[in-house]
Protein backbone atom coordinates (compact mmCIF):
# COMPACT_ATOMS: atom_id res chain seq x y z
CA UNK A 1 -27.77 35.67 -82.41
CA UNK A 2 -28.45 34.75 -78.88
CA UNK A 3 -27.06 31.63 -77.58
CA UNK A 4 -28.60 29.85 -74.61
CA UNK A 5 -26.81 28.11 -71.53
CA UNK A 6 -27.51 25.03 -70.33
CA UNK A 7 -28.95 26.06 -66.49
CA UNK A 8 -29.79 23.06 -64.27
CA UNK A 9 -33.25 24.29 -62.26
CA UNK A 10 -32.08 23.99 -58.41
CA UNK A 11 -35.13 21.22 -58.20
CA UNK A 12 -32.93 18.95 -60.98
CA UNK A 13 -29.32 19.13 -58.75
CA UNK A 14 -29.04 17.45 -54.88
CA UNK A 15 -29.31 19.69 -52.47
CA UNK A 16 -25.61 19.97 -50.52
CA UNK A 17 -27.17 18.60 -47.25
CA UNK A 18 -27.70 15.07 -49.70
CA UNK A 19 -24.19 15.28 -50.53
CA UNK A 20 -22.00 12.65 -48.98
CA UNK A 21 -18.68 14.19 -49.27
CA UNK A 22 -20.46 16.87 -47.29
CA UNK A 23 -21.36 15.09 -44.78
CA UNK A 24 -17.35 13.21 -44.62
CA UNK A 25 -16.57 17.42 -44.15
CA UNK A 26 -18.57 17.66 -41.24
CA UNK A 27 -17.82 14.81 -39.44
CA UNK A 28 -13.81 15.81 -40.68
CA UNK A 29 -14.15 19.20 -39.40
CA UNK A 30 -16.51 18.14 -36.06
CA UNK A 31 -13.74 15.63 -35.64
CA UNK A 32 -10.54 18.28 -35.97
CA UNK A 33 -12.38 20.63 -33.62
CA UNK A 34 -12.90 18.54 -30.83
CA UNK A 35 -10.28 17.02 -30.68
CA UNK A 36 -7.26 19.94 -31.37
CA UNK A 37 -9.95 22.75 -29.20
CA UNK A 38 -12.32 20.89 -26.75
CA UNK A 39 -10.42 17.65 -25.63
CA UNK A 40 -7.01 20.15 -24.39
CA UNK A 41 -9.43 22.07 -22.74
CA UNK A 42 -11.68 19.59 -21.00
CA UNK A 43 -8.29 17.29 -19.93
CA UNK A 44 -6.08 20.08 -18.74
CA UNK A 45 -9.24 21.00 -16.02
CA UNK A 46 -9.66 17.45 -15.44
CA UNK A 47 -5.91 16.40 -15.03
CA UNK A 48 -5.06 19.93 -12.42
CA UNK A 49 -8.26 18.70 -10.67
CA UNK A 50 -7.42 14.82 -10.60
CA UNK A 51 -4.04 16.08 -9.08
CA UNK A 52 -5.55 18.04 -6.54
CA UNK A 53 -8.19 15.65 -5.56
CA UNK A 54 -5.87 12.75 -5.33
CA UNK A 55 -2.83 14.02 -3.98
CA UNK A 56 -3.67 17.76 -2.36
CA UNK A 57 -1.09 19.14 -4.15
CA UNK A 58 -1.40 22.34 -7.05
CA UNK A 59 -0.84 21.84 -10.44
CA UNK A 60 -0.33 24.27 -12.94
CA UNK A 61 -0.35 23.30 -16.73
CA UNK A 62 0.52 26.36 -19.09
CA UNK A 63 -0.80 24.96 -22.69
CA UNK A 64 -1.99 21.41 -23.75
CA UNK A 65 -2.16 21.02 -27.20
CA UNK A 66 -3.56 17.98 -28.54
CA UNK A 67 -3.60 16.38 -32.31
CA UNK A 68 -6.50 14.57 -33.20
CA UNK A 69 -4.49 12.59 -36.59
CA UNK A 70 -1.19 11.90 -34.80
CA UNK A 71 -2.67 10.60 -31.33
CA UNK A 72 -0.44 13.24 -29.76
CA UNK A 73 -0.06 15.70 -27.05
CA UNK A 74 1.92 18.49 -25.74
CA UNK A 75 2.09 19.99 -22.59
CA UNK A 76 4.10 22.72 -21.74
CA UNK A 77 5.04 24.48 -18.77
CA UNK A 78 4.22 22.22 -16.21
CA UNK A 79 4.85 23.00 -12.68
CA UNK A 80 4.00 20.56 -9.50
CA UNK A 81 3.34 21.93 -5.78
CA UNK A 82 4.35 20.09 -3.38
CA UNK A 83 1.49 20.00 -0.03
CA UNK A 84 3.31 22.85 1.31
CA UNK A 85 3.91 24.90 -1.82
CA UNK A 86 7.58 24.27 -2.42
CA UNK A 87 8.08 23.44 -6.28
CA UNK A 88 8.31 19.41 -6.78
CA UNK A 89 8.48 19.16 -10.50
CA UNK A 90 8.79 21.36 -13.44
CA UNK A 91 8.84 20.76 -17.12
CA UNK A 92 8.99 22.96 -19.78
CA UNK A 93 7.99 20.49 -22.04
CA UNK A 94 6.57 16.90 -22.43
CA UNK A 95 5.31 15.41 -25.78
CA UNK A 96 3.80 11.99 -25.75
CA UNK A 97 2.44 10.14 -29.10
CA UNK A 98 -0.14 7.23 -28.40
CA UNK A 99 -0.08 4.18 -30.88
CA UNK A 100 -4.22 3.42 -30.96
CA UNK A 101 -4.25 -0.53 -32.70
CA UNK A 102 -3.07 -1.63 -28.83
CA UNK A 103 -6.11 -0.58 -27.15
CA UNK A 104 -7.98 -2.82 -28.64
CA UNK A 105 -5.92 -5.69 -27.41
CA UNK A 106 -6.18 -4.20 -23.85
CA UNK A 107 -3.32 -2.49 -24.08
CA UNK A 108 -1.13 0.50 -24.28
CA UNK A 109 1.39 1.17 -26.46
CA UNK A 110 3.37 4.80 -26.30
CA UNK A 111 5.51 5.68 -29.57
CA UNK A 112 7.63 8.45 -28.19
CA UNK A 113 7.39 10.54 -25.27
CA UNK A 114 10.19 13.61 -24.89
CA UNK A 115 10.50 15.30 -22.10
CA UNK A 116 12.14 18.81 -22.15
CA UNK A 117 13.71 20.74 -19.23
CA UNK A 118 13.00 18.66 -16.62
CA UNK A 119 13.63 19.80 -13.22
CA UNK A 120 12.68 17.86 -9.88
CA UNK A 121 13.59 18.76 -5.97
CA UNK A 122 13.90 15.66 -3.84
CA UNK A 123 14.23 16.40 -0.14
CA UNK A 124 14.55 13.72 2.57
CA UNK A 125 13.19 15.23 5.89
CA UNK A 126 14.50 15.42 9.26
CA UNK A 127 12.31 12.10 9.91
CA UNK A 128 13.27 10.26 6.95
CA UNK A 129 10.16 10.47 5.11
CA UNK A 130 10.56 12.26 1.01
CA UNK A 131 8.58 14.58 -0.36
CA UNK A 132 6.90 12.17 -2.66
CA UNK A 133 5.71 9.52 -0.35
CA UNK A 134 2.22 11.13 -0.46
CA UNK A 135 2.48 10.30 -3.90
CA UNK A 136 3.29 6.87 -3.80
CA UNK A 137 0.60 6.15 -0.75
CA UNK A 138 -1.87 7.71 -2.70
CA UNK A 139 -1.63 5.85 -6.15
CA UNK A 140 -1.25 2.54 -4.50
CA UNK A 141 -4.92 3.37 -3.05
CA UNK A 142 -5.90 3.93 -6.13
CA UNK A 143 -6.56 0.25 -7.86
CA UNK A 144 -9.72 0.09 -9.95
CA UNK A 145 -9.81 -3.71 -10.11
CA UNK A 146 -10.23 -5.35 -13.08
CA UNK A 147 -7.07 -6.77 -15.28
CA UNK A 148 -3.86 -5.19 -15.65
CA UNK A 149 -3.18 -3.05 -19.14
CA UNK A 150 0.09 -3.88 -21.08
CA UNK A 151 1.96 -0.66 -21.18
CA UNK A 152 4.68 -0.54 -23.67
CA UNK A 153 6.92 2.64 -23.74
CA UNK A 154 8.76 2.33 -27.43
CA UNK A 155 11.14 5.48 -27.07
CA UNK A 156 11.90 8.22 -24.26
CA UNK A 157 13.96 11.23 -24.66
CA UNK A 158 15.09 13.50 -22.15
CA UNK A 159 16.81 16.60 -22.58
CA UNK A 160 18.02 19.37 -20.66
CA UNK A 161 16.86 17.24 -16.97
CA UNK A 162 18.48 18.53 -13.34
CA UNK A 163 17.46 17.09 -10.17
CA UNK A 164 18.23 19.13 -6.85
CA UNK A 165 18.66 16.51 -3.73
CA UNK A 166 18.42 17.91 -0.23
CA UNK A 167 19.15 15.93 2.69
CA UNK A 168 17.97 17.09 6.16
CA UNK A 169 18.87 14.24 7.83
CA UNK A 170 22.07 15.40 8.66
CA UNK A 171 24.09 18.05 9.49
CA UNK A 172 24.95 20.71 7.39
CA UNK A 173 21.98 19.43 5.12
CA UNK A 174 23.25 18.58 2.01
CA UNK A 175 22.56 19.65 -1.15
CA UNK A 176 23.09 17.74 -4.12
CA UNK A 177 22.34 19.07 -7.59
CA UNK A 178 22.94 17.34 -11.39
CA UNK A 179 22.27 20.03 -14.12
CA UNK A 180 22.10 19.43 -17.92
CA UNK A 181 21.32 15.54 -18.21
CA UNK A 182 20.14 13.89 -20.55
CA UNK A 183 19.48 10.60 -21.56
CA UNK A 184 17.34 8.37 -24.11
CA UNK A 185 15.76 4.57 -23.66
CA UNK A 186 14.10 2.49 -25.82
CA UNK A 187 11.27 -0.70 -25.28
CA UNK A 188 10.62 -0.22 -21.71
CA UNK A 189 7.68 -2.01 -20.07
């Protein structure tokens, strides 16, 4: 004796594109891609350009990996130029995690940022300008008007930091070096 199955005709079942957890799996997947492949693409060419724009100096960013669910990003092996190619700043690696409630209250509130390996050159000149004056000059010209955001840093973490300090404003220059800091804060604004 044959038995017959109970078939639903394709006309009697909702086609998948009328499906609304479908749809939620787009925008879910749409969502994950942009954010976790386009955005660390698009902001790692805007952020070496922005540097070298704003402050003629090179910028070199090795990854920049981005998570769409945690508001977080890591960039690793970071090196800044200074204007006449001497290294300025290196990091191997710097994590930061965004809170995203404060922006609607105008302002910004940072979780966590850790900074690995940190390594920065300061040199005072023979004229008794630094090698980051350009920097400061240029981001005070930078003002956008409008009202100040509330920035909020919650925790920072450094590990592994050295600084190298040269002095050629007298003679022998000196040379000043810490190696191996490291150091934590908490609520800074």
């Amino acid at each position: 004796m044959r038995t017959s199955t109970n078939r639903t005709d394709a006309k009697d079942s909702p086609s998948l594109l009328k499906r609304p957890w479908f749809w939620a799996a787009v925008a879910l997947g749409l969502y994950t891609l942009i954010g976790a492949v386009v955005v660390p693409i698009v902001a790692k060419n805007w952020i070496v350009d922005f540097v070298r724009q704003s402050y003629g100096r090179r910028l070199e960013i090795g990854s920049l990996r981005t998570n769409p669910f945690t508001f977080s990003a890591t960039v690793s092996d970071v090196v800044l130029y200074e204007t006449n190619a001497d290294t300025f700043l290196t990091c191997k690696e710097f994590t930061v995690n965004l809170s995203v409630l404060p922006l609607l209250r105008h302002g910004i509130t940072v979780s966590e940022v850790e900074i690995t390996d940190p390594f920065v050159a300061i040199r005072m000149r023979a004229d008794s300008s630094m090698n980051f004056d350009d920097l400061l000059i240029s981001s005070g010209q930078q003002g956008g008007g409008g009202e100040p955001w509330d920035v909020l840093l919650e925790s920072l973490t450094i590990n592994g930091a050295a600084v190298s300090f040269w002095d050629e404003t007298v003679e022998p220059v000196a040379d000043f070096r810490v190696v191996d800091g490291a150091g934590s804060s908490a609520a800074l604004r």
